[in-house]
C-alpha atoms as a PDB file:
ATOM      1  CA  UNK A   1      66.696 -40.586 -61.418  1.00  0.00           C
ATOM      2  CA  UNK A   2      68.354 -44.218 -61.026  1.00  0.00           C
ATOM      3  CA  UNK A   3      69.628 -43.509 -57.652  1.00  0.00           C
ATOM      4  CA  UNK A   4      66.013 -42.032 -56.003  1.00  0.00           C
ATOM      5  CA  UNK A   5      64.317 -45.034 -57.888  1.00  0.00           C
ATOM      6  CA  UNK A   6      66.347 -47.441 -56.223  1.00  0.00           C
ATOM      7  CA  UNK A   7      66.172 -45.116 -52.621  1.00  0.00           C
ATOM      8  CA  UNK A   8      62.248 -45.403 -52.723  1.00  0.00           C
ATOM      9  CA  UNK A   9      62.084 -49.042 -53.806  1.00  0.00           C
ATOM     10  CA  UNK A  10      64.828 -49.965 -50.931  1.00  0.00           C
ATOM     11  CA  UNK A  11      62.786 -47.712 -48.284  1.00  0.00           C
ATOM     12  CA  UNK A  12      59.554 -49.328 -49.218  1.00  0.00           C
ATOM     13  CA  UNK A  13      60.765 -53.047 -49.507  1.00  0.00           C
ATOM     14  CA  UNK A  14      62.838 -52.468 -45.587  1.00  0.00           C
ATOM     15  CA  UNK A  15      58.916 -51.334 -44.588  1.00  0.00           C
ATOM     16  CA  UNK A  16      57.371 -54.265 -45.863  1.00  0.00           C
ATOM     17  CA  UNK A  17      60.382 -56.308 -44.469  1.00  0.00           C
ATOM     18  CA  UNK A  18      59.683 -54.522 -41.067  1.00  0.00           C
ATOM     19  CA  UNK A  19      55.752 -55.350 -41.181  1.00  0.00           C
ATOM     20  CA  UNK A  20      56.205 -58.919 -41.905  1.00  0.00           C
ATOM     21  CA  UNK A  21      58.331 -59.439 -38.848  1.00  0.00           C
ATOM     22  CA  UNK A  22      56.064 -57.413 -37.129  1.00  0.00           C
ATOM     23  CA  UNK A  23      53.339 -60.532 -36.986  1.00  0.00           C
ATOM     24  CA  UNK A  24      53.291 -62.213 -33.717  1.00  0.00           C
ATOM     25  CA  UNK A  25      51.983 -65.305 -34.761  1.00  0.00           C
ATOM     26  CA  UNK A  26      52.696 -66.917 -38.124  1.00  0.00           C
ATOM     27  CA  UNK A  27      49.575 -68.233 -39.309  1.00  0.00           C
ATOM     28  CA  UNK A  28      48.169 -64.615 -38.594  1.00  0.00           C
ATOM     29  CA  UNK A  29      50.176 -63.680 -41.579  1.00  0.00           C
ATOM     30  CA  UNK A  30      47.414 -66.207 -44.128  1.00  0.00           C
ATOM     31  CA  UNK A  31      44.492 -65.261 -42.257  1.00  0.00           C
ATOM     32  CA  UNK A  32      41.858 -62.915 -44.252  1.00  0.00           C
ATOM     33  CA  UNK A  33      39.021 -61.776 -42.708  1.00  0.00           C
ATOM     34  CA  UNK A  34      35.779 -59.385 -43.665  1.00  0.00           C
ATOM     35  CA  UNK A  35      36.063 -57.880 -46.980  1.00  0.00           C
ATOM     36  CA  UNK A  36      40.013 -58.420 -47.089  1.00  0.00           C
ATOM     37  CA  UNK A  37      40.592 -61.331 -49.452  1.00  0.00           C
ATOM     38  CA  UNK A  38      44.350 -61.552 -49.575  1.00  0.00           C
ATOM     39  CA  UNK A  39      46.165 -62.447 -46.482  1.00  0.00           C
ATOM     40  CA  UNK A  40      49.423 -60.571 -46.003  1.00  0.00           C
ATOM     41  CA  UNK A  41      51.329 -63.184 -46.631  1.00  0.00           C
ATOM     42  CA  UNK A  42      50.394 -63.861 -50.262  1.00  0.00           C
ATOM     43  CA  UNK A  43      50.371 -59.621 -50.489  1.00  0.00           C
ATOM     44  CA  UNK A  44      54.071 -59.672 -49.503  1.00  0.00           C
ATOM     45  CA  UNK A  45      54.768 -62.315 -52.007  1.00  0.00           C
ATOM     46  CA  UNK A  46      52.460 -60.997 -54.782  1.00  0.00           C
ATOM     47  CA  UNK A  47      54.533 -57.161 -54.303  1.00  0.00           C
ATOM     48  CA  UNK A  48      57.808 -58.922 -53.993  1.00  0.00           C
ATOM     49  CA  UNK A  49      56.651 -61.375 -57.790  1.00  0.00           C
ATOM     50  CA  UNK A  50      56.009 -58.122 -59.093  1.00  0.00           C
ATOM     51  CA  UNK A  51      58.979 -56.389 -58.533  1.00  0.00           C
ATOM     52  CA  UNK A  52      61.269 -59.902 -59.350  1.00  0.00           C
ATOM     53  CA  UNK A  53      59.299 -59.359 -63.032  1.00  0.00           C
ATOM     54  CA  UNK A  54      59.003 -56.056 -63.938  1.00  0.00           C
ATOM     55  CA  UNK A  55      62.097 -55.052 -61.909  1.00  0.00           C
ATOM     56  CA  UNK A  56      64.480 -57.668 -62.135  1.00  0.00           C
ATOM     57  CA  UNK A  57      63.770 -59.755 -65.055  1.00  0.00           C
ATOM     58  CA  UNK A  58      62.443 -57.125 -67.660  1.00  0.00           C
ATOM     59  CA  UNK A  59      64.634 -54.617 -66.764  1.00  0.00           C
ATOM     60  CA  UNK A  60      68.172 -55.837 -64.971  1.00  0.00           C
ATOM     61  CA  UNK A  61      67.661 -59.536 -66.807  1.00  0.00           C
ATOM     62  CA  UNK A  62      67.725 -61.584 -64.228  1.00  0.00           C
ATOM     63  CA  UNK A  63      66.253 -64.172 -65.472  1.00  0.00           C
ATOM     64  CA  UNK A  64      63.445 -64.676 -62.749  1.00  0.00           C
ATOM     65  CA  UNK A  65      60.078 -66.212 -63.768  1.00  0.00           C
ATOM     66  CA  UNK A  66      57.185 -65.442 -62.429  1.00  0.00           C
ATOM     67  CA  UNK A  67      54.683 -67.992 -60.974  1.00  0.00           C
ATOM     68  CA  UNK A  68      51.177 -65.069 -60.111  1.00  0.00           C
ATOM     69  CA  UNK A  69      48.541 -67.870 -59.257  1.00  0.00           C
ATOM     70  CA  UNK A  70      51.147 -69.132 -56.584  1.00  0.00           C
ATOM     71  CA  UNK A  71      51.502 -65.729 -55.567  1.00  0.00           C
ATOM     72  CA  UNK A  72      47.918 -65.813 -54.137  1.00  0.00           C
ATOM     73  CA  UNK A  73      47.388 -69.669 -53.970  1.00  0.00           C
ATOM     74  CA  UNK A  74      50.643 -70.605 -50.985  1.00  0.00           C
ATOM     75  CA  UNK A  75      50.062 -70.971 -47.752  1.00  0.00           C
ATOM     76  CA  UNK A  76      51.588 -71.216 -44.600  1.00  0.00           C
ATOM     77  CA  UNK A  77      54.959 -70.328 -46.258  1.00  0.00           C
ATOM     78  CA  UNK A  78      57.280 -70.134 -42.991  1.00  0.00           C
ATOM     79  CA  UNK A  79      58.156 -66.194 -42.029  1.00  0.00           C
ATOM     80  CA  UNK A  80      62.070 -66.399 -42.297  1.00  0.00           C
ATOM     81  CA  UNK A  81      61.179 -67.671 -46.020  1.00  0.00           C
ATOM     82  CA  UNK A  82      59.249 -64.427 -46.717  1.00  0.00           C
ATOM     83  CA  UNK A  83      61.833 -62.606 -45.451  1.00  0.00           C
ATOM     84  CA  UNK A  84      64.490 -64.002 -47.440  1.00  0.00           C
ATOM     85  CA  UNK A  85      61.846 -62.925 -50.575  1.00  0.00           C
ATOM     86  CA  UNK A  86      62.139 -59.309 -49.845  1.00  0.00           C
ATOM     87  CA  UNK A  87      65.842 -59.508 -49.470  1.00  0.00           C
ATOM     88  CA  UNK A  88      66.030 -61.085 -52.373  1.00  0.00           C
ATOM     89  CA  UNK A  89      63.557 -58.785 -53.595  1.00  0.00           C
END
């Protein structure tokens, strides 16, 4: 059960890896628009807190701490920085 835990996890965080690359234009990543509230930006970095916590630190110890307001509160974080968050993810 380990092993397909760790398959869908790794599929899903390449995906979100893929879509962030995906953007274009970097500030289109922290723009919200409409009824959307969260940019994609602070999405990729409120998925990639979430796994760090629950995850990481709570389950494999890693020590991380978790920091949720900044998780929706940064902006403008560079795209090569968000990537390294889902590889370190």
């Amino acid at each position: 059960m380990i092993e397909s835990v760790k398959k869908l996890f790794g599929r899903d965080l390449r995906r979100l890896f893929r879509e962030i690359e995906a953007f274009d234009n970097e500030a289109a990543l922290w723009q919200t628009g409409g009824d959307v509230k969260n940019s994609a930006g602070n999405l990729c970095l409120h998925l990639c807190g979430n796994l760090q916590t629950y995850i990481g630190a709570v389950l494999g110890g890693t020590g991380y701490v978790r920091d949720r307001d900044a998780e929706f509160s940064l902006k403008d974080i560079p795209r090569e920085k968000l990537l390294r968050t889902i590889k370190t993810t």
